[in-house]
Protein backbone atom coordinates (compact mmCIF):
# COMPACT_ATOMS: atom_id res chain seq x y z
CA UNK A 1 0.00 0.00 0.00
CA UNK A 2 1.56 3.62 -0.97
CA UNK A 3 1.65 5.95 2.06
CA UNK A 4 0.93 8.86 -0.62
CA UNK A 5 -2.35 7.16 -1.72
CA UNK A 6 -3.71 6.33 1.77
CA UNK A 7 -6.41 8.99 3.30
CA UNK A 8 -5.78 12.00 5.07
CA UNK A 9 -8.33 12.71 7.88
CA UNK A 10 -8.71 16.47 8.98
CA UNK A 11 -11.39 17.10 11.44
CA UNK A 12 -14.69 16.43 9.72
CA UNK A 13 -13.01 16.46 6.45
CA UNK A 14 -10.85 13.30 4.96
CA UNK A 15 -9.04 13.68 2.03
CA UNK A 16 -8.87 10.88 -0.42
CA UNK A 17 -4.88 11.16 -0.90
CA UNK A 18 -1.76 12.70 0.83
CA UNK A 19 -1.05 14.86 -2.51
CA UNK A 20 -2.03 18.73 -2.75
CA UNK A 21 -2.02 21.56 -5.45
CA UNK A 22 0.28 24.38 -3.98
CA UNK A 23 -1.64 27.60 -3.90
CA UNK A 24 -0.07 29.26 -7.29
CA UNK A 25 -0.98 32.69 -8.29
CA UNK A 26 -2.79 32.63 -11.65
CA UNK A 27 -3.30 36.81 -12.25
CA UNK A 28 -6.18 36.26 -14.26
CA UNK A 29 -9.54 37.68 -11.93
CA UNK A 30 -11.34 40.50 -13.02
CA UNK A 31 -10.61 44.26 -11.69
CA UNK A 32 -12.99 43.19 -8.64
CA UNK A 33 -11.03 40.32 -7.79
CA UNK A 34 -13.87 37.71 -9.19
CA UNK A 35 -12.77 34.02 -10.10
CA UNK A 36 -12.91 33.50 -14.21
CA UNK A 37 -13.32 30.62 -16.32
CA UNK A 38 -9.70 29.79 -16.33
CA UNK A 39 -9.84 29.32 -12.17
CA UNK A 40 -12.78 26.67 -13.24
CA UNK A 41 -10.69 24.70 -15.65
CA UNK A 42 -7.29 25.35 -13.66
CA UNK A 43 -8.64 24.23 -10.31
CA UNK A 44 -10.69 21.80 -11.39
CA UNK A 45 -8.32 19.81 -14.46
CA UNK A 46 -6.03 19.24 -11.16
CA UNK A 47 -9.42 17.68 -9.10
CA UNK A 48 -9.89 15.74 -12.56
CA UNK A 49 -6.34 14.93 -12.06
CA UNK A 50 -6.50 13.74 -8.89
CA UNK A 51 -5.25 15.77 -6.41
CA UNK A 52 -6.51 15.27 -3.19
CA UNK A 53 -6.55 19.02 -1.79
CA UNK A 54 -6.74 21.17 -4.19
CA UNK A 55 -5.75 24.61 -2.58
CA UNK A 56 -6.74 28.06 -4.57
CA UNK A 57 -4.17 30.73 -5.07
CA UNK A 58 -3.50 33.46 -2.67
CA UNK A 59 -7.09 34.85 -2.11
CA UNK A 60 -7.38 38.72 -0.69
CA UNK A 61 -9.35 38.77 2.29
CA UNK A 62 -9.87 42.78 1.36
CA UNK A 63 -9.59 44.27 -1.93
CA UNK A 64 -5.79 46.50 -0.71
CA UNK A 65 -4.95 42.88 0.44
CA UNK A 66 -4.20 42.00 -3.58
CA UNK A 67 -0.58 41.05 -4.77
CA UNK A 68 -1.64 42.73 -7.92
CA UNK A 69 -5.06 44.05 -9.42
CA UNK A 70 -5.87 40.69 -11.19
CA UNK A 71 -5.72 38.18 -7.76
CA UNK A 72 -8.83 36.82 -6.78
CA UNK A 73 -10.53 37.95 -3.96
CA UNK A 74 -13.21 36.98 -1.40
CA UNK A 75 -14.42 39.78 0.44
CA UNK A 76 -18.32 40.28 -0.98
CA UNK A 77 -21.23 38.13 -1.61
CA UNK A 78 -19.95 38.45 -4.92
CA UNK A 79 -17.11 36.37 -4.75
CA UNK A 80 -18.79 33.71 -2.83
CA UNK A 81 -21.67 33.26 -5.74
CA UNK A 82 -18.50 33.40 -8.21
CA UNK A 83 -16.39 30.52 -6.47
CA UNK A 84 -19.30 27.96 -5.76
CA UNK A 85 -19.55 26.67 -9.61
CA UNK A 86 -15.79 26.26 -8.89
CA UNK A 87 -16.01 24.47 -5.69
CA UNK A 88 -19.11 22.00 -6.72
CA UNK A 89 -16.89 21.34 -9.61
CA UNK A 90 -13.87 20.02 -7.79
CA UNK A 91 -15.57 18.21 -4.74
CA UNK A 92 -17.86 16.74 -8.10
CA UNK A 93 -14.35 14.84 -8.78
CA UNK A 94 -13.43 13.58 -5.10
CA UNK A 95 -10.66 15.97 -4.13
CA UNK A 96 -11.51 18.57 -1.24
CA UNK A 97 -11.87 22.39 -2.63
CA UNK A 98 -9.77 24.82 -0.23
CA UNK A 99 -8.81 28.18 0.04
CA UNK A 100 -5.65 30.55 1.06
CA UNK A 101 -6.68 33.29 2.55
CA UNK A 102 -3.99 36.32 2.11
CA UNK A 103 -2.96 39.63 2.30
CA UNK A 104 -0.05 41.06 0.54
CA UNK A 105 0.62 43.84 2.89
CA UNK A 106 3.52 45.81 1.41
CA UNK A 107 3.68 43.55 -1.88
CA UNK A 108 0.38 44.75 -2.52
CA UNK A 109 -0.70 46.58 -5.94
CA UNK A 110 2.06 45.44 -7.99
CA UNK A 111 2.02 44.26 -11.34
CA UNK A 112 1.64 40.71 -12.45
CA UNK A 113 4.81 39.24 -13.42
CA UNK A 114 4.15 38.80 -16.93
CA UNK A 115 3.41 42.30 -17.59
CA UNK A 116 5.49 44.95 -19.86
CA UNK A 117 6.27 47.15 -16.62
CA UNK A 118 7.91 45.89 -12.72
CA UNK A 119 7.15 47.11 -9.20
CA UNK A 120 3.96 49.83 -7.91
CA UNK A 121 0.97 50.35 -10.09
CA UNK A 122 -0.24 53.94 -9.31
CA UNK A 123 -3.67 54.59 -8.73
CA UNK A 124 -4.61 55.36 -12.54
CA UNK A 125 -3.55 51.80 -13.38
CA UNK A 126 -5.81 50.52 -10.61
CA UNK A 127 -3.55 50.31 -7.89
CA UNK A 128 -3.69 51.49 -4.50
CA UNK A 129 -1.48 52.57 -1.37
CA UNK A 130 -0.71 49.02 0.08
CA UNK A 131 -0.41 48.54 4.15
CA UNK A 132 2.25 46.92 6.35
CA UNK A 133 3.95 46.91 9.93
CA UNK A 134 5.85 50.34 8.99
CA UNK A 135 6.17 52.68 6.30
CA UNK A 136 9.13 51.39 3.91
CA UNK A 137 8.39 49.46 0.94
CA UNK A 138 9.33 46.62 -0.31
CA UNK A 139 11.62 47.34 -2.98
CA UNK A 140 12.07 50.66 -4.23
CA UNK A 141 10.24 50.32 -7.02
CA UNK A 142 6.93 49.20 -4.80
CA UNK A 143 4.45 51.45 -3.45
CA UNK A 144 5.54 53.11 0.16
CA UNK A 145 2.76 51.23 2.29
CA UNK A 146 0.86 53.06 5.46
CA UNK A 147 1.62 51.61 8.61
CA UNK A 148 -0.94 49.75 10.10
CA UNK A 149 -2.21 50.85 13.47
CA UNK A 150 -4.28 49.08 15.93
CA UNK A 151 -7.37 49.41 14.76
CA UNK A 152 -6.39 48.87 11.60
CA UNK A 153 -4.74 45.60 12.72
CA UNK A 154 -8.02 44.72 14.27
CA UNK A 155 -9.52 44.99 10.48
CA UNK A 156 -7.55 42.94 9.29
CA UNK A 157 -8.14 40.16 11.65
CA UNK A 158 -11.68 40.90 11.28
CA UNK A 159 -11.80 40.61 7.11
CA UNK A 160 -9.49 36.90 7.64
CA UNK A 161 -12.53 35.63 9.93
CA UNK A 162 -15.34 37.17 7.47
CA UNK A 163 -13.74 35.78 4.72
CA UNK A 164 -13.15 32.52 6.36
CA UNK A 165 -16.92 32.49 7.07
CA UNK A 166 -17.43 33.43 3.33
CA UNK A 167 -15.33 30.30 2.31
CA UNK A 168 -17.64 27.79 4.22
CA UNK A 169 -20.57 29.11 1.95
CA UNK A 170 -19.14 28.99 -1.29
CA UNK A 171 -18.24 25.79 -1.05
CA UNK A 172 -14.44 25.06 0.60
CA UNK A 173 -14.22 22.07 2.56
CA UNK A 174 -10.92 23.68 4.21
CA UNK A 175 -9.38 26.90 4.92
CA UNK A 176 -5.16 27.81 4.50
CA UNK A 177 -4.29 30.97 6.06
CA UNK A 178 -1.25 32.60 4.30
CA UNK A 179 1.44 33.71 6.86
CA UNK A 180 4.75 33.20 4.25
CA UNK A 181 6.58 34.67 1.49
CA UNK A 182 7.01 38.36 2.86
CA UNK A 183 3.28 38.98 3.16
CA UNK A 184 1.13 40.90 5.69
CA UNK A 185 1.60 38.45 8.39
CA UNK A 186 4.48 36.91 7.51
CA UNK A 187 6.26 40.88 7.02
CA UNK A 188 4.69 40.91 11.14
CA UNK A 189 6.35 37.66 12.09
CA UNK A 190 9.77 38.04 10.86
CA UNK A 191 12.68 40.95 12.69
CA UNK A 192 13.44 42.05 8.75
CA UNK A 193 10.47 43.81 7.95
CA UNK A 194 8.86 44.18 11.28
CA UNK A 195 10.53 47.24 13.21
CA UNK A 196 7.56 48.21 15.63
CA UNK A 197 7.73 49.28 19.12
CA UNK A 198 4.14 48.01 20.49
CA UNK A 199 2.02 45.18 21.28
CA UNK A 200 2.91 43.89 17.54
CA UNK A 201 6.80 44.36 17.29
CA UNK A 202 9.98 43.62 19.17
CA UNK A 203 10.19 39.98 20.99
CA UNK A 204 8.80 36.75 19.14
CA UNK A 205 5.37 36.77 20.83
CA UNK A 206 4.56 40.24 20.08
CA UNK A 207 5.46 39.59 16.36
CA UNK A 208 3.64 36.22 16.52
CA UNK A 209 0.71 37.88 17.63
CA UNK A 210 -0.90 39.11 14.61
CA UNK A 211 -0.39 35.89 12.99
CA UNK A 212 -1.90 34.11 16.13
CA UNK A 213 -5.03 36.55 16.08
CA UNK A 214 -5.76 35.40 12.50
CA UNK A 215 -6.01 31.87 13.32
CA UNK A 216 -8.47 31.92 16.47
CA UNK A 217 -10.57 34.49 14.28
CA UNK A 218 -10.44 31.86 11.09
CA UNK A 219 -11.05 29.20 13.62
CA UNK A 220 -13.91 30.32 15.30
CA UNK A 221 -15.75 31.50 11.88
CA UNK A 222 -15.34 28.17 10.10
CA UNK A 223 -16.65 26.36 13.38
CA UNK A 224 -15.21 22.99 14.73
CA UNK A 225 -15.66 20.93 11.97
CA UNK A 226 -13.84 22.89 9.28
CA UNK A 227 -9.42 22.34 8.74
CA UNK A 228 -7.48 24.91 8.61
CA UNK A 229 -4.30 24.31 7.18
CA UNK A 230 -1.42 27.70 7.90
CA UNK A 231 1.05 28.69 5.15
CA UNK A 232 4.40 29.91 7.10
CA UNK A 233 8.25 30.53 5.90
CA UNK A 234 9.64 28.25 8.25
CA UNK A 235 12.85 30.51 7.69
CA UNK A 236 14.03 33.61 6.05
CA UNK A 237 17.56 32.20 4.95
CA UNK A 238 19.04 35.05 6.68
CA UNK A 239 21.00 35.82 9.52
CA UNK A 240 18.87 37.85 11.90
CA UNK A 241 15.61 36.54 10.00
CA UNK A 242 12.80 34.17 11.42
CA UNK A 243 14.41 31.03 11.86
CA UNK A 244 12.95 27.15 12.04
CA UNK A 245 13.51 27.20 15.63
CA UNK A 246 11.06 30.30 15.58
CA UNK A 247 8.38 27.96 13.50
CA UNK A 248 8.61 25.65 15.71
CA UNK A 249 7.51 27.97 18.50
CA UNK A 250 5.11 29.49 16.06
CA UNK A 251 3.55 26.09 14.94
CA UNK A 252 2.89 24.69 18.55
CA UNK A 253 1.19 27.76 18.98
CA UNK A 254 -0.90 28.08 15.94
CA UNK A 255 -1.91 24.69 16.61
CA UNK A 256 -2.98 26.03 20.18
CA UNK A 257 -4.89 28.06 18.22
CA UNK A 258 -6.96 25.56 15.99
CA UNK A 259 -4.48 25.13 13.00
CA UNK A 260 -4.67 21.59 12.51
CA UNK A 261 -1.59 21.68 9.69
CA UNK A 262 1.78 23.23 8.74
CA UNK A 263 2.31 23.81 5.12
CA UNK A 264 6.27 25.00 5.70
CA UNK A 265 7.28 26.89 3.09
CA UNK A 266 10.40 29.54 3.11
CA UNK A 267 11.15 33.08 2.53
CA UNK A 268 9.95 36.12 0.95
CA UNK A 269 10.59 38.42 3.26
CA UNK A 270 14.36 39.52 2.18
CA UNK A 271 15.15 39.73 -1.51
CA UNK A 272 19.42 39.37 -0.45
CA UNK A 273 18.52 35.68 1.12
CA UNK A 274 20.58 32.67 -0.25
CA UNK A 275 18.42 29.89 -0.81
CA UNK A 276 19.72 26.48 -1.26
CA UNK A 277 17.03 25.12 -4.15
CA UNK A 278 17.30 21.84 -4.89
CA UNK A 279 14.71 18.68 -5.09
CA UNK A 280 12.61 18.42 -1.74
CA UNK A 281 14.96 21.20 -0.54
CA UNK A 282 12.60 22.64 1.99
CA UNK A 283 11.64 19.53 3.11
CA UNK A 284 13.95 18.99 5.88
CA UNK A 285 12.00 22.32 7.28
CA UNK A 286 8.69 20.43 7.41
CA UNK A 287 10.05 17.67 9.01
CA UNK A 288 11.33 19.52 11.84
CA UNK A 289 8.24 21.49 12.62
CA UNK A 290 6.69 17.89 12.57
CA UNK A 291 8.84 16.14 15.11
CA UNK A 292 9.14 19.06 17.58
CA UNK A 293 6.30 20.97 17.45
CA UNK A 294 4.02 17.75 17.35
CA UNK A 295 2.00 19.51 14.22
CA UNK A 296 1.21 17.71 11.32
CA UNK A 297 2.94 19.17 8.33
CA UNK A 298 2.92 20.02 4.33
CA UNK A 299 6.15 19.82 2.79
CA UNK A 300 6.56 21.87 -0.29
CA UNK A 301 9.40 22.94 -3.09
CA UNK A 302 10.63 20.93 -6.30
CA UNK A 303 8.70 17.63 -5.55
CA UNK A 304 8.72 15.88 -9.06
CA UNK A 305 9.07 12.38 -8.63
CA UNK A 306 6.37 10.13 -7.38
CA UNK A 307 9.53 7.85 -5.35
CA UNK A 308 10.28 11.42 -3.91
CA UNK A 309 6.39 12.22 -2.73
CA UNK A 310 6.14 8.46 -1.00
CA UNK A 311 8.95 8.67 0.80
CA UNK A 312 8.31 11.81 2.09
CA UNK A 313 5.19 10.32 3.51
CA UNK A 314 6.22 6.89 4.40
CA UNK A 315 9.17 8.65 6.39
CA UNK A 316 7.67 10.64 8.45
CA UNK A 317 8.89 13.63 7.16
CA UNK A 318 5.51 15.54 6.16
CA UNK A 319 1.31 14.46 6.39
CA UNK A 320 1.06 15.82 2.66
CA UNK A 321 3.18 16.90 0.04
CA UNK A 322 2.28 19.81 -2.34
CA UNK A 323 3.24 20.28 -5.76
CA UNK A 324 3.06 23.54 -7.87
CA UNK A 325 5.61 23.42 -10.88
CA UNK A 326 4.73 19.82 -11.31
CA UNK A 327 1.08 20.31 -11.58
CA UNK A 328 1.33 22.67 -13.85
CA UNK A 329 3.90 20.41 -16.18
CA UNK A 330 1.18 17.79 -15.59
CA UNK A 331 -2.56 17.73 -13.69
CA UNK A 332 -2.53 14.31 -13.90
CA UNK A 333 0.05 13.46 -12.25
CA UNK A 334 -1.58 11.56 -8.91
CA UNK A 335 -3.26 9.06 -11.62
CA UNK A 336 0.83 8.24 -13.05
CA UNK A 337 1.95 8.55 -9.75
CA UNK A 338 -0.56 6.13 -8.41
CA UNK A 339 0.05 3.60 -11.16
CA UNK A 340 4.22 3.81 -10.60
CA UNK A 341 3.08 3.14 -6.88
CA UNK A 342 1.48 0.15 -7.50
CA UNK A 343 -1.62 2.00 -6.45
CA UNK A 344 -5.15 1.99 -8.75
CA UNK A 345 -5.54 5.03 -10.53
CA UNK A 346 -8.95 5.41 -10.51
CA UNK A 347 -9.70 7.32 -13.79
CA UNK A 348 -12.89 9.16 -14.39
CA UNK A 349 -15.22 7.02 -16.52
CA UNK A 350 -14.94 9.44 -19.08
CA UNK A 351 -11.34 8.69 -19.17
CA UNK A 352 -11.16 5.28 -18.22
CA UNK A 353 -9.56 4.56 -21.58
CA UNK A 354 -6.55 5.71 -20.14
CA UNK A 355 -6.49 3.29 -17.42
């Protein structure tokens, strides 16, 4: 029996297989941050694939909370009417429709990487004045954010739970809250980009606190019954940075919390960090958060091969693994990597040809 292909149960929610989409940007929603025909065929040709979780891409929980002015959103009735087709679609094929929840803080309103221009888009474009822990941007080229004070903290922890609660009614069977990659609450979390003096800067609990807020908020809005999954960089690759030993801390806490898994993934927050890429290179980082903090875990980063994935699983090292390049090479990959396994594929009838 393949440890990859065995069930995964999460609260009130089981998934069918230990294999997960990575949340991938797709910059391709609408000004008003509505999910488009490609989301339906992206999202759900990876459920068709069979992927067990398949996880959107960062979501904005507020419309300034937008990497760039094509991300999807979910912070209006709107949205929720515009994802349910999507989710019906993908729990239609077995796999378990979730969402990341995000907020770009001081990476917000930039453009989207395949665009003529880099960095800010000014307000004529569509852009907006993004937020953060303090006033510096980025990267020069980015938009100088406003600091965030605390009530507008308390917004923000407000819009995660009240899109969390917007989640459960389109559709999503589980909820990822997206504390990584130099982002609102990951730019809170880590000594590089948060420089505050109150409640919300200085010692590791203070900086954890924001991110800690978000997760009883998500938790109680999505009830008992609900997973939520949290999206951390389980280290900066910089000296002075957030370090594993710091997601450690921060994962027995969030798990405190109601996070019932770690999907460790690394940096963002410092564009000078040296970052040793490789096959399954952050997957050491998972594996540590797993035996320490007693959390289950996601491990993440240039998983290809489906020898790679099982061992990852039969090992101990991570609960799940979650692909993104890969998936995107290939949406069926679980079905090969089922049949390598030794595992039945189970193809859709209308593709049982295949088989």
């Amino acid at each position: 029996m393949s440890a990859l292909f065995t069930p995964l149960a999460l609260r009130a929610v089981t998934l069918p297989n230990r294999v997960a989409l990575a949340p991938m940007c797709q910059y391709s929603a609408g000004p008003d941050g509505l999910p488009t025909d490609w989301h339906h065929v992206h999202l759900g040709s990876r459920a068709v694939g069979g992927v067990g979780l398949v996880l959107t891409e960062a979501t904005a929980v507020v419309p300034e909370g937008r990497i760039s002015p094509q991300d999807t959103g979910l912070w209006s009735g709107a949205h929720v009417d515009a994802w349910r087709p999507v989710t019906a679609f993908v729990a239609a094929q077995g796999a378990v429709p979730a969402v990341q929840l995000a907020h770009a803080g001081f990476k917000a309103s930039t453009y989207r990487p395949w665009a003529a221009r880099r960095g800010g888009v000014p307000d004529a474009e569509g852009g907006w004045t993004p937020v953060g822990p303090g006033a510096e941007p980025f990267l020069p080229d980015y938009r100088r954010p406003a600091a965030l004070d605390e009530a507008g903290i308390a917004s923000v922890v407000e819009a995660f739970g009240a899109a969390a609660a917007r989640a459960v009614d389109a559709g999503f069977r589980a909820v990822e809250i997206h504390a990584a990659h130099g982002y609102l609450l990951h730019e809170f979390l880590s000594p590089l980009t948060n420089h505050r003096g109150d409640g919300y800067g200085g010692d590791r609990p203070a900086r954890m606190r924001l991110a800690l807020e978000v997760a009883r908020a998500v938790r109680a809005a999505v009830g008992e019954q609900v997973p939520v999954l949290a999206r951390i960089s389980a280290t900066d690759w910089v000296d002075g940075g957030w370090t594993v030993e710091d997601s450690v801390v921060l994962a027995a806490e969030l798990a405190a919390a109601g996070v019932d898994l770690i999907d460790a993934s690394s940096g963002g927050a410092a564009t000078a960090a040296t970052i040793p890429v490789g096959p399954g290179y952050q997957v050491p980082l998972a594996a540590r958060i797993r035996r320490e903090a007693g959390v289950p875990t996601g491990a993440v980063g240039l998983i290809v091969e489906p020898e790679q994935a099982e061992q990852i699983v039969a090992g101990g090292e991570a609960d799940l693994v979650l692909l993104g390049r890969e998936l995107l090479r290939d949406p069926y990959w679980p079905r090969r990597a089922a049949a390598k396994l030794g595992t039945e594929p189970h193809w859709p009838d209308q593709y049982a040809r295949a088989s």
